[in-house]
PDB file of N, CA and C in Angstrom:
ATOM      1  N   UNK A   1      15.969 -24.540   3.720  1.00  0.00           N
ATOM      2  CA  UNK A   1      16.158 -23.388   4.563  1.00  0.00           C
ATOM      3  C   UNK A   1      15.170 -22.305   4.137  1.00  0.00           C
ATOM      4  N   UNK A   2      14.392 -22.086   4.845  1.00  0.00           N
ATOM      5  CA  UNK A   2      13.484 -20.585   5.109  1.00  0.00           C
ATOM      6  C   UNK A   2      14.037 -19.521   5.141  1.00  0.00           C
ATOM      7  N   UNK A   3      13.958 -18.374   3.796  1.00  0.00           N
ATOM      8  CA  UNK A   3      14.589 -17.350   3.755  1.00  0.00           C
ATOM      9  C   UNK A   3      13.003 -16.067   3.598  1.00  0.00           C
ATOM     10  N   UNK A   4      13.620 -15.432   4.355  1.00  0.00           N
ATOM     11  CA  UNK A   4      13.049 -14.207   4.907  1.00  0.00           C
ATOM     12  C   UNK A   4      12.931 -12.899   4.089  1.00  0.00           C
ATOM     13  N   UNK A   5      11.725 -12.654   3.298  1.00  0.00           N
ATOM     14  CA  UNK A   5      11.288 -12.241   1.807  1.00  0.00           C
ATOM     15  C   UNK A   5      11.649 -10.698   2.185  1.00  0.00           C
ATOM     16  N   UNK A   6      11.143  -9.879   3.140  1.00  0.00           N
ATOM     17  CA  UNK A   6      11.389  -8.763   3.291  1.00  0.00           C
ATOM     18  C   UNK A   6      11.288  -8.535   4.899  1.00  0.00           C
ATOM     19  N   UNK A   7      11.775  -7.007   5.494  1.00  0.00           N
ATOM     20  CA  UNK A   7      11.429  -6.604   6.568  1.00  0.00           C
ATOM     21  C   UNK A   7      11.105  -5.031   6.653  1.00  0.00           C
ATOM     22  N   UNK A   8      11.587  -4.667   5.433  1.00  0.00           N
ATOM     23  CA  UNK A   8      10.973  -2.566   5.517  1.00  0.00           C
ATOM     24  C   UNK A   8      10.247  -2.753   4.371  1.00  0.00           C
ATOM     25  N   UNK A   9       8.904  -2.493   4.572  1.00  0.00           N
ATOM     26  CA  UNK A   9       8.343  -1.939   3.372  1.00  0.00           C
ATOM     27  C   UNK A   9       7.746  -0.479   3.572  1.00  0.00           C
ATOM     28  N   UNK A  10       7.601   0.668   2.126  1.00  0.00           N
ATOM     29  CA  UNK A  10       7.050   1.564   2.323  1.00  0.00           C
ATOM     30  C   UNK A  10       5.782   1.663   1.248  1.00  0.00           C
ATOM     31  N   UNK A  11       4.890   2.274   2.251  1.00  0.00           N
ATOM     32  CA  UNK A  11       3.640   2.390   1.179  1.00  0.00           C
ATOM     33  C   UNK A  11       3.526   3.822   0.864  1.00  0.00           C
ATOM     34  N   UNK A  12       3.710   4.124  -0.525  1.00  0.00           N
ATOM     35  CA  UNK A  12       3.138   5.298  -1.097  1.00  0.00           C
ATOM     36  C   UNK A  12       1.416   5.773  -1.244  1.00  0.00           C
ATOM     37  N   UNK A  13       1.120   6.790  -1.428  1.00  0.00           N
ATOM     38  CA  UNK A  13      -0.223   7.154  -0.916  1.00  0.00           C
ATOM     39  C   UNK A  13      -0.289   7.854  -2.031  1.00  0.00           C
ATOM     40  N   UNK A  14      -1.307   8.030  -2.889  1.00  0.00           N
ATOM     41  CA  UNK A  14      -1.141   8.832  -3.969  1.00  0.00           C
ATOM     42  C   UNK A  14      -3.167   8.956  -4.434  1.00  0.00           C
ATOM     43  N   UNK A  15      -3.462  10.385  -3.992  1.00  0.00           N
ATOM     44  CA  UNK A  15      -4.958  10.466  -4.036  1.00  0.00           C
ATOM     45  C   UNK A  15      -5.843  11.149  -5.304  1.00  0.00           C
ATOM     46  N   UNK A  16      -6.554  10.731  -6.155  1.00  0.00           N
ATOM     47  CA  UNK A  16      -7.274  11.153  -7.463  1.00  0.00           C
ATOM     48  C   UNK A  16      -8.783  11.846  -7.208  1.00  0.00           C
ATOM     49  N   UNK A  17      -8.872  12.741  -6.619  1.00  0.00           N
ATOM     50  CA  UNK A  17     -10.209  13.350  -6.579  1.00  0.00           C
ATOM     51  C   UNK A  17     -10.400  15.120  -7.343  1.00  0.00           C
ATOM     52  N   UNK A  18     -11.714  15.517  -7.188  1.00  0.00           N
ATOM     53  CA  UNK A  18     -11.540  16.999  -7.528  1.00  0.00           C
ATOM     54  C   UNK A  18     -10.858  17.748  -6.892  1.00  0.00           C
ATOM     55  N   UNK A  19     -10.445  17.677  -5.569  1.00  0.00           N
ATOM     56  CA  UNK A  19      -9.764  18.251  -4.885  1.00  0.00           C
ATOM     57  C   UNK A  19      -8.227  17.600  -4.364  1.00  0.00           C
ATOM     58  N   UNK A  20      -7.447  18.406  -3.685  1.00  0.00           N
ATOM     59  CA  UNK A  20      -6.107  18.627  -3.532  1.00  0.00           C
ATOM     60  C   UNK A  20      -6.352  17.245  -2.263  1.00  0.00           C
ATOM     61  N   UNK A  21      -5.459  16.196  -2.249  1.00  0.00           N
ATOM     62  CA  UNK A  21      -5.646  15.412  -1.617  1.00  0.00           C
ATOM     63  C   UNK A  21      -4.483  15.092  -0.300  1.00  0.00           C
ATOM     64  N   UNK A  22      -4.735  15.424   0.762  1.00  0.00           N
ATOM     65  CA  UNK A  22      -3.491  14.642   1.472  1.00  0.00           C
ATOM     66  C   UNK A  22      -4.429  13.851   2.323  1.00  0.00           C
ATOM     67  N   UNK A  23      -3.321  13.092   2.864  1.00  0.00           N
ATOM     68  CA  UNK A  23      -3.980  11.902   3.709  1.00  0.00           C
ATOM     69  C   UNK A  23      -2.535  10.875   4.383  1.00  0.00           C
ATOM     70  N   UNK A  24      -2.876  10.098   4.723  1.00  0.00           N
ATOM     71  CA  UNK A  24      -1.604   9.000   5.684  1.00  0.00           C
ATOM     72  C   UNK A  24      -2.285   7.592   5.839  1.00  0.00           C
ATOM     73  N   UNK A  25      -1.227   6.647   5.502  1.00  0.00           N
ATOM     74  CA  UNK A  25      -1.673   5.442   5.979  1.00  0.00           C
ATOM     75  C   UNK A  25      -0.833   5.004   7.611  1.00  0.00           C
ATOM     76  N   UNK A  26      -2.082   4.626   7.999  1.00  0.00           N
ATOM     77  CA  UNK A  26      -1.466   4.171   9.534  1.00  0.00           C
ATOM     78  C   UNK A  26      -1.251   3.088  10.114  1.00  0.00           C
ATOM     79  N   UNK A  27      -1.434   2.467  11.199  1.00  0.00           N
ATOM     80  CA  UNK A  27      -1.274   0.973  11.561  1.00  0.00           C
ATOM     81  C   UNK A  27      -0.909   0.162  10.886  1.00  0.00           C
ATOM     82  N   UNK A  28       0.001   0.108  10.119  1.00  0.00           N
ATOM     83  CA  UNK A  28       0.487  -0.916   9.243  1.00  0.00           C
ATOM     84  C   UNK A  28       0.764  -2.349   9.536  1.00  0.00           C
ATOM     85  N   UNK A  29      -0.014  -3.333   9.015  1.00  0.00           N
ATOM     86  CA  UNK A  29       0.821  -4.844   9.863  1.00  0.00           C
ATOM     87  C   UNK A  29       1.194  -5.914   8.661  1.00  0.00           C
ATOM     88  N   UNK A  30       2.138  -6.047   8.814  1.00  0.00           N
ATOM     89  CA  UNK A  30       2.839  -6.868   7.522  1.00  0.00           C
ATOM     90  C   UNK A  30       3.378  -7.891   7.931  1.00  0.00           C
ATOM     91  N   UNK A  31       2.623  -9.312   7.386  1.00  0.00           N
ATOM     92  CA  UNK A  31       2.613 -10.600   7.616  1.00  0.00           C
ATOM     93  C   UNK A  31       2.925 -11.293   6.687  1.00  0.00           C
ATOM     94  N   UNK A  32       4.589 -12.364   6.570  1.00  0.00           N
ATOM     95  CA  UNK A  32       4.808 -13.324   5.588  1.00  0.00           C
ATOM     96  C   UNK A  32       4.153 -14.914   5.896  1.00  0.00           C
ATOM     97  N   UNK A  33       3.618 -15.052   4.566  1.00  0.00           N
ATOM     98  CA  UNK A  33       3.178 -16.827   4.580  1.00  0.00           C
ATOM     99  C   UNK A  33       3.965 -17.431   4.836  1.00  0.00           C
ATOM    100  N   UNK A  34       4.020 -18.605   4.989  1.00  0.00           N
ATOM    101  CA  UNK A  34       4.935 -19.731   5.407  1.00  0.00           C
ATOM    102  C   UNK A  34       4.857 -20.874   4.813  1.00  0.00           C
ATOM    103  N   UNK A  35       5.431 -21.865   4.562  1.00  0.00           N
ATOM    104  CA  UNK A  35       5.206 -22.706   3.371  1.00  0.00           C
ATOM    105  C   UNK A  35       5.263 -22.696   1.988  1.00  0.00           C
ATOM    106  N   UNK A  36       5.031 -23.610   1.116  1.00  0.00           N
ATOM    107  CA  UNK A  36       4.859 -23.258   0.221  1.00  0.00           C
ATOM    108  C   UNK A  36       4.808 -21.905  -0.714  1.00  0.00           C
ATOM    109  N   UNK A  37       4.144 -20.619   0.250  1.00  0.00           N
ATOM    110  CA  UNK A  37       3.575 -19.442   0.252  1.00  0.00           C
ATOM    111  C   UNK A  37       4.116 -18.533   0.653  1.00  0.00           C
ATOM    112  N   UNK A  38       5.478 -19.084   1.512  1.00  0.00           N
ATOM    113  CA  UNK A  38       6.945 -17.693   1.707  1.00  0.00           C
ATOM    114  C   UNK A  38       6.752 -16.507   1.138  1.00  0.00           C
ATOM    115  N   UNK A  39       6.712 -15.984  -0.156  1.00  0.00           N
ATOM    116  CA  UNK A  39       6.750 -15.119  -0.818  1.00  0.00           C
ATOM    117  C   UNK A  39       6.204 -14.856  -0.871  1.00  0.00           C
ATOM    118  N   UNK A  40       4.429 -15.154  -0.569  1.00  0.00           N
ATOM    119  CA  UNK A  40       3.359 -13.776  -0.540  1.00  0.00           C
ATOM    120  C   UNK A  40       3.580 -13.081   0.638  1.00  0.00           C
ATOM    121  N   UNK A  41       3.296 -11.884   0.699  1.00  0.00           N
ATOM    122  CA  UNK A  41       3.162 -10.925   1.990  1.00  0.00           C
ATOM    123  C   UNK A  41       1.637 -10.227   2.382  1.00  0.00           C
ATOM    124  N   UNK A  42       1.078 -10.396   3.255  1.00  0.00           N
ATOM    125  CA  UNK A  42      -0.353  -9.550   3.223  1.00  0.00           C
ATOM    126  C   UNK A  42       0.369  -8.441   4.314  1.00  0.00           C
ATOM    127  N   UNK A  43      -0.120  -6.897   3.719  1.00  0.00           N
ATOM    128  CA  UNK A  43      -0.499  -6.036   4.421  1.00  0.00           C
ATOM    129  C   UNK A  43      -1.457  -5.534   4.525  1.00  0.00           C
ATOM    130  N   UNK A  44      -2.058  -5.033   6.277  1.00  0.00           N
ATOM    131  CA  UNK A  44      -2.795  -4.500   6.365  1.00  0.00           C
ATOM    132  C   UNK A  44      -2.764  -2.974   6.822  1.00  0.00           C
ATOM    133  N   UNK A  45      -3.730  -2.185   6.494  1.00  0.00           N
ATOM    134  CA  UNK A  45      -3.245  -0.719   7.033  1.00  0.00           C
ATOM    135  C   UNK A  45      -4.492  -0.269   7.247  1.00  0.00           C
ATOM    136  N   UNK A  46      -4.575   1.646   8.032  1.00  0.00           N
ATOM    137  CA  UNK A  46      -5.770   2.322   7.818  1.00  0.00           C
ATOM    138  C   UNK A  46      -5.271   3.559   6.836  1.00  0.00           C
ATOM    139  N   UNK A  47      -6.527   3.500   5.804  1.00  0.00           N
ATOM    140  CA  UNK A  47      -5.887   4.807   5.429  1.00  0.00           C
ATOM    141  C   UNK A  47      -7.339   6.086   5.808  1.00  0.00           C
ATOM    142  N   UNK A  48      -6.241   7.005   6.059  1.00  0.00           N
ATOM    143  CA  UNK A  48      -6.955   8.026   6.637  1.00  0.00           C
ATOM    144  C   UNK A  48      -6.803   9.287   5.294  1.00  0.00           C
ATOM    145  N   UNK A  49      -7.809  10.238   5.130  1.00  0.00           N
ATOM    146  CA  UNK A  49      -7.598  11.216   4.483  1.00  0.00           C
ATOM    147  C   UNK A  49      -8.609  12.601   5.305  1.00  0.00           C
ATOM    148  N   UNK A  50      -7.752  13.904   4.547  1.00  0.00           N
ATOM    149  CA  UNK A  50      -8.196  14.780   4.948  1.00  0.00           C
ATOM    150  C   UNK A  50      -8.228  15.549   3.752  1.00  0.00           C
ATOM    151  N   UNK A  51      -9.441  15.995   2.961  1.00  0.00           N
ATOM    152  CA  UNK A  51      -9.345  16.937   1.751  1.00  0.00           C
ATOM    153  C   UNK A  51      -9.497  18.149   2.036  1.00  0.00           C
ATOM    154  N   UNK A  52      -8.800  18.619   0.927  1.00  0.00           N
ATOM    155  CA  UNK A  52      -8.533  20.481   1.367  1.00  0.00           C
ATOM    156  C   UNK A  52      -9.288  20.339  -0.647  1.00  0.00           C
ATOM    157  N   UNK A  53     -10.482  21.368  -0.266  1.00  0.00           N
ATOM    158  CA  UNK A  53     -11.164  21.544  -1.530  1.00  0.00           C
ATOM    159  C   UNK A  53     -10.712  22.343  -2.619  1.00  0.00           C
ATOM    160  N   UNK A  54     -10.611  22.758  -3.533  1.00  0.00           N
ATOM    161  CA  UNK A  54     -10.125  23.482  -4.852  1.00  0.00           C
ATOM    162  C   UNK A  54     -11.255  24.377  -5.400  1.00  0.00           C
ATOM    163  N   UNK A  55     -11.788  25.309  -5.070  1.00  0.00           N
ATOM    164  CA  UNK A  55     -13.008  26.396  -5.737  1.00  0.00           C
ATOM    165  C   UNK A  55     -14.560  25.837  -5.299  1.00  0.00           C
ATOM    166  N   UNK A  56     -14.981  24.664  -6.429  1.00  0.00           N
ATOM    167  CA  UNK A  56     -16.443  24.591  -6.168  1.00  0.00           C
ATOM    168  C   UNK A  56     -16.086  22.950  -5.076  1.00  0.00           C
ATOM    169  N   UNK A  57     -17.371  22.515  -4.618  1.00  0.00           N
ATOM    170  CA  UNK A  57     -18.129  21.739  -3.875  1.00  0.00           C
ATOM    171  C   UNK A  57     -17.557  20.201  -4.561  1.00  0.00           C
ATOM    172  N   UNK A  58     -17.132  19.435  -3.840  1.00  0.00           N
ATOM    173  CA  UNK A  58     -16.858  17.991  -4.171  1.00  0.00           C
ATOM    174  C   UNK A  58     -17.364  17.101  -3.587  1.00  0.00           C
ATOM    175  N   UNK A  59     -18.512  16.333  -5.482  1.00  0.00           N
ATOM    176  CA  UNK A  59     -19.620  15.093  -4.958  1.00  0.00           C
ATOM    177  C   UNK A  59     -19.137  14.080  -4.614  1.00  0.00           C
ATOM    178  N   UNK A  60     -17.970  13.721  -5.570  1.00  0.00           N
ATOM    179  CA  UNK A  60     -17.447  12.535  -5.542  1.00  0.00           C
ATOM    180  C   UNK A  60     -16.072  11.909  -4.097  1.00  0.00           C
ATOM    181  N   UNK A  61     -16.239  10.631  -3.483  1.00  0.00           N
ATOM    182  CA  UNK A  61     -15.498  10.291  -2.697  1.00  0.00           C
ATOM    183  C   UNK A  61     -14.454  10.268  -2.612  1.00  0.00           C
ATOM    184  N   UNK A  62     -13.364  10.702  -2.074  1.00  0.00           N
ATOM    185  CA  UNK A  62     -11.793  10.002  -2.606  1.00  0.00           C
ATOM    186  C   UNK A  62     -11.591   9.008  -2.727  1.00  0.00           C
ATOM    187  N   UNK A  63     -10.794   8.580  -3.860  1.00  0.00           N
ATOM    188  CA  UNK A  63     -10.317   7.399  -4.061  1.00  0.00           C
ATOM    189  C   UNK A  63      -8.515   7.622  -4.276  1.00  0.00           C
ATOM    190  N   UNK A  64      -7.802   6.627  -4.116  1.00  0.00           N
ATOM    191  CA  UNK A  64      -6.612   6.614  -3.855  1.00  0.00           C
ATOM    192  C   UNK A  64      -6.076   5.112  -4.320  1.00  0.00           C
ATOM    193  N   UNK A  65      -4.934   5.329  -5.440  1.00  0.00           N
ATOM    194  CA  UNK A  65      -4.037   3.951  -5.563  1.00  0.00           C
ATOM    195  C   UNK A  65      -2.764   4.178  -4.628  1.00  0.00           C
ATOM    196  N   UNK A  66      -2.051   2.785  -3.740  1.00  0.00           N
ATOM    197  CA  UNK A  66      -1.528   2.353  -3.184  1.00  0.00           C
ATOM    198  C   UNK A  66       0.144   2.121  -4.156  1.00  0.00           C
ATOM    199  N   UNK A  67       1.013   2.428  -3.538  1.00  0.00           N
ATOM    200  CA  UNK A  67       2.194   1.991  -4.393  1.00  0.00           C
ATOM    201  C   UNK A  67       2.867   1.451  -3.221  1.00  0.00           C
ATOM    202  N   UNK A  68       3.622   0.237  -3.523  1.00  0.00           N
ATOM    203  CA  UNK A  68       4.481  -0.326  -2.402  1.00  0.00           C
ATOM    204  C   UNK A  68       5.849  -0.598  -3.079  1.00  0.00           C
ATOM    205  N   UNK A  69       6.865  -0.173  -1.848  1.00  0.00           N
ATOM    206  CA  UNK A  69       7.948  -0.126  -1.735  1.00  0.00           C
ATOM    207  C   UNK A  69       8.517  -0.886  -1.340  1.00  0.00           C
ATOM    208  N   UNK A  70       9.838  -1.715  -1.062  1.00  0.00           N
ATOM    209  CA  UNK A  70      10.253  -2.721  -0.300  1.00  0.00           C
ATOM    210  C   UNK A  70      12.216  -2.116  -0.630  1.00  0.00           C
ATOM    211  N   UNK A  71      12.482  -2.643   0.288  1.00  0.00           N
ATOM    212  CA  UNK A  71      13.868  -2.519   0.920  1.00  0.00           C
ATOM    213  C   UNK A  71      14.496  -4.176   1.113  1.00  0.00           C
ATOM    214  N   UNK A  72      15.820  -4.722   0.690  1.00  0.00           N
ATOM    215  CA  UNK A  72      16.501  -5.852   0.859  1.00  0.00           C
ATOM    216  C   UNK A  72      17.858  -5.190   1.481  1.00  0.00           C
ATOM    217  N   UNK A  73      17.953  -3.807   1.664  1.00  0.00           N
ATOM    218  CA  UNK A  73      19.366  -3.513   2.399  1.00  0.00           C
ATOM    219  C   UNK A  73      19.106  -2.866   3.741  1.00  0.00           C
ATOM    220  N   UNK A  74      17.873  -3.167   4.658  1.00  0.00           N
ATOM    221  CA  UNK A  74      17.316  -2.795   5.907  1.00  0.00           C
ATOM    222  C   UNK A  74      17.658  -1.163   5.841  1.00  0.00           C
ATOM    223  N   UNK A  75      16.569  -0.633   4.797  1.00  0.00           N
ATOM    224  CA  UNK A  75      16.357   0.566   4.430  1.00  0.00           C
ATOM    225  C   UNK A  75      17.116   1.858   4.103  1.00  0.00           C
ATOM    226  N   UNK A  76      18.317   1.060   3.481  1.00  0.00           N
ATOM    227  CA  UNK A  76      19.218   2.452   2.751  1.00  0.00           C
ATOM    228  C   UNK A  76      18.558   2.799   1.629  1.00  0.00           C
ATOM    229  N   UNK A  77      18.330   1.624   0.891  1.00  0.00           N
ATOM    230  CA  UNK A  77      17.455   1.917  -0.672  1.00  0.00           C
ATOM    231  C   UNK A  77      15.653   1.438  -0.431  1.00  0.00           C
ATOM    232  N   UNK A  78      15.263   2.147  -1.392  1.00  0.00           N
ATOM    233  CA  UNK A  78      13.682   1.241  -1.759  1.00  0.00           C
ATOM    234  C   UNK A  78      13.536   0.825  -3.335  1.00  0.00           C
ATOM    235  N   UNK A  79      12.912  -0.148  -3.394  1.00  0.00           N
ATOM    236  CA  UNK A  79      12.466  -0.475  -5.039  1.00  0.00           C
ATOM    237  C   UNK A  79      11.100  -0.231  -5.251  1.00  0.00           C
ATOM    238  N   UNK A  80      10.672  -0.127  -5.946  1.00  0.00           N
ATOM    239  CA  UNK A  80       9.252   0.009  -6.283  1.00  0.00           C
ATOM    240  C   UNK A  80       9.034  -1.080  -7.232  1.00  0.00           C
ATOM    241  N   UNK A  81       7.714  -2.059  -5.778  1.00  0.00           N
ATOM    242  CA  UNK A  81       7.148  -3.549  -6.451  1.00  0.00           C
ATOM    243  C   UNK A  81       6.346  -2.999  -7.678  1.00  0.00           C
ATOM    244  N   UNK A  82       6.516  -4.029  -8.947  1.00  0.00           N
ATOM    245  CA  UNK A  82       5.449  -4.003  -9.737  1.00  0.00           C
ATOM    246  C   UNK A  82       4.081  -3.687  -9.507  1.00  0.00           C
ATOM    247  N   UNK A  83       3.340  -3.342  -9.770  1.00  0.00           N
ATOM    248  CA  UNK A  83       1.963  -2.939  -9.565  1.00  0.00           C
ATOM    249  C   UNK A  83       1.333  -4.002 -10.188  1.00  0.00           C
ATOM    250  N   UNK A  84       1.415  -4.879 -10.955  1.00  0.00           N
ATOM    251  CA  UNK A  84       0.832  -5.965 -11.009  1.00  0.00           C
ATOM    252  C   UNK A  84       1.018  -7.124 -10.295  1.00  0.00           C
ATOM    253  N   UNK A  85       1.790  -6.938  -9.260  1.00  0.00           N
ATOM    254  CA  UNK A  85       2.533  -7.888  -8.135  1.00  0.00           C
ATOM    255  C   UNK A  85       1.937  -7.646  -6.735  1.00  0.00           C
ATOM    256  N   UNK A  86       0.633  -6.507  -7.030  1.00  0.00           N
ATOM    257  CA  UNK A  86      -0.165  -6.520  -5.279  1.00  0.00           C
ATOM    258  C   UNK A  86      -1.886  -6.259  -6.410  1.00  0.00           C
ATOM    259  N   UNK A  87      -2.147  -6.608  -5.121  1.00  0.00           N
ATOM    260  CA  UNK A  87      -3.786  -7.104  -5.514  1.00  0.00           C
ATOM    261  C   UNK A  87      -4.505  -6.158  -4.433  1.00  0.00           C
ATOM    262  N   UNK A  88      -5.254  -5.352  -4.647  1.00  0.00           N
ATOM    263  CA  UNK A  88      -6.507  -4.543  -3.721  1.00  0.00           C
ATOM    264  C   UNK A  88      -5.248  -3.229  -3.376  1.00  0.00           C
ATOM    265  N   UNK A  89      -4.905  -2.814  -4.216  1.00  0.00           N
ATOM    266  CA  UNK A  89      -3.579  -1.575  -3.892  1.00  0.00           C
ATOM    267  C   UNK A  89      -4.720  -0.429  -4.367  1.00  0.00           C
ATOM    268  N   UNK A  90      -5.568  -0.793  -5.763  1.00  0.00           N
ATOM    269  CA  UNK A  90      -6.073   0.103  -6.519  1.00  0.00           C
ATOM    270  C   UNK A  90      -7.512   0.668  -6.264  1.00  0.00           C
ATOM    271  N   UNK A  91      -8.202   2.145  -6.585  1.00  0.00           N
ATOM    272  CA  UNK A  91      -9.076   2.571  -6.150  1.00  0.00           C
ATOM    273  C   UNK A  91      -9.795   2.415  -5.005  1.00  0.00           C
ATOM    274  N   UNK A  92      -9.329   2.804  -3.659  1.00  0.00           N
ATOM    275  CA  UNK A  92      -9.374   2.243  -2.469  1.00  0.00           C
ATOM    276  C   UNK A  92     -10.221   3.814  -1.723  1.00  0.00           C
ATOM    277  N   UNK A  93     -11.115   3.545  -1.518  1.00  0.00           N
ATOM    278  CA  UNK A  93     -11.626   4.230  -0.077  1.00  0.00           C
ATOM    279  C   UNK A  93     -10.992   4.272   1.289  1.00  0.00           C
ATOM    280  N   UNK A  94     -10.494   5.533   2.091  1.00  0.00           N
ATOM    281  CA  UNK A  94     -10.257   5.790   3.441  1.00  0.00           C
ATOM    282  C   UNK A  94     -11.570   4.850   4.285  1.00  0.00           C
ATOM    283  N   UNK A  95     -10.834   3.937   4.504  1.00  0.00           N
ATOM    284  CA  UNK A  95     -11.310   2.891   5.357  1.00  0.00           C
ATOM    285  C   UNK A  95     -10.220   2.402   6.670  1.00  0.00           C
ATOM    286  N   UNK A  96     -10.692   1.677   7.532  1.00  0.00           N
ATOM    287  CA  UNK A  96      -9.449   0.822   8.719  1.00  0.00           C
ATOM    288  C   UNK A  96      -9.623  -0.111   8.203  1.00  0.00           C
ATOM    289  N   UNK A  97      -8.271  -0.818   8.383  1.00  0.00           N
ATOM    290  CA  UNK A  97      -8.166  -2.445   7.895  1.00  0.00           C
ATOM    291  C   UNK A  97      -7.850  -2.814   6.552  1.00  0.00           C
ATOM    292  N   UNK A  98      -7.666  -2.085   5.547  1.00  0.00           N
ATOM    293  CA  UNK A  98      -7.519  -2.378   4.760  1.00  0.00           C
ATOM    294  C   UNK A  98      -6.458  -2.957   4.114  1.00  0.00           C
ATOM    295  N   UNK A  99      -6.998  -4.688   3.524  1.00  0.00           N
ATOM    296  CA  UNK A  99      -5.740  -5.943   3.021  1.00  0.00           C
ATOM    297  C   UNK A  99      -5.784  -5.751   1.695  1.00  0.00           C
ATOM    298  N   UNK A 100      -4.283  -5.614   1.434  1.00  0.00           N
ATOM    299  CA  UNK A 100      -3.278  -5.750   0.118  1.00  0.00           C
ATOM    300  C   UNK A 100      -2.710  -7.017   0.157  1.00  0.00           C
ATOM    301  N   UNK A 101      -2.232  -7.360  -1.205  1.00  0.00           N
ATOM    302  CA  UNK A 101      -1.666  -8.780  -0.975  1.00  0.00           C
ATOM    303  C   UNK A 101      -0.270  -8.565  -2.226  1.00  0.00           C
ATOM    304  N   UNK A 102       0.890  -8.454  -2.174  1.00  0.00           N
ATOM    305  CA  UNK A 102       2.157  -8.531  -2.689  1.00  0.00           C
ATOM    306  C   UNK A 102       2.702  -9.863  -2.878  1.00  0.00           C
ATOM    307  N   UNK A 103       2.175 -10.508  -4.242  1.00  0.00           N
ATOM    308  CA  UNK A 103       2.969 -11.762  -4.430  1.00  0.00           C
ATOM    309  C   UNK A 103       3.942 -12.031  -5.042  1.00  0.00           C
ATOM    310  N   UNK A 104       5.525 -12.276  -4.256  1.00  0.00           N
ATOM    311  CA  UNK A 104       6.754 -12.131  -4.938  1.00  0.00           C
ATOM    312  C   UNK A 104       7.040 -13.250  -5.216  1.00  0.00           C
ATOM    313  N   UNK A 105       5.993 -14.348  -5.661  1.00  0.00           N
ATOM    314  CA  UNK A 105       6.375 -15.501  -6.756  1.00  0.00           C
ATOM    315  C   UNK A 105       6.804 -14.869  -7.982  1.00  0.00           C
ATOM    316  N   UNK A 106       5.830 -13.781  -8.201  1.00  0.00           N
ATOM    317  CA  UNK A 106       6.156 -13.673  -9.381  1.00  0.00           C
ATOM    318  C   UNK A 106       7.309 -12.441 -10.199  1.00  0.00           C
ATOM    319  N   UNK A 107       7.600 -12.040  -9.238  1.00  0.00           N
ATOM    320  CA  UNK A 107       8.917 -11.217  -9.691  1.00  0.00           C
ATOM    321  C   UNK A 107      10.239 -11.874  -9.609  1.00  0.00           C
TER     322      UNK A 107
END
């Protein structure tokens, strides 16, 4: 029997530059393997940012780590997945399309 790994996940957004960072991830599409591979999940998203600067001039790009969330009680609670349990979460450029991969073999 095929059991069904998740259905709410939330992605945290959390941005490291010289300046004050907000931003949003959008289009989210979250796809379980099948087979063997049930338990991996790929998401894809866009993340968008908008910097609000802090005094002087900022050279450097934003970069931003990814934290993912997941829900097993159709979103009363969230847990927070290991961070060694998604792959391409870390130092990420505001790009579209961008694939994460959450493998819950191993938790």
């Amino acid at each position: 029997m095929k059991t069904s790994l998740l259905f709410f996940l939330l992605l945290t957004l959390v941005g490291w530059t010289h300046a004050r960072e907000t931003g949003s991830i959008e289009n989210i599409e979250i796809s379980q393997r099948t087979g063997e591979e049930e338990r991996v999940v790929d998401i894809r998203f866009d993340l968008v940012s908008s910097m609000v600067l802090l005094g002087s001039d900022v050279s450097d790009d934003p970069y931003y780590d990814v934290y993912l969330e997941v829900s097993f009680d159709n979103g009363d609670s969230f847990v927070l997945v290991n961070p060694r349990e998604v792959t391409g979460a870390n130092d990420l450029s505001p790009a579209n399309n961008i694939g994460i991969v959450w493998d819950g073999r191993i938790s």
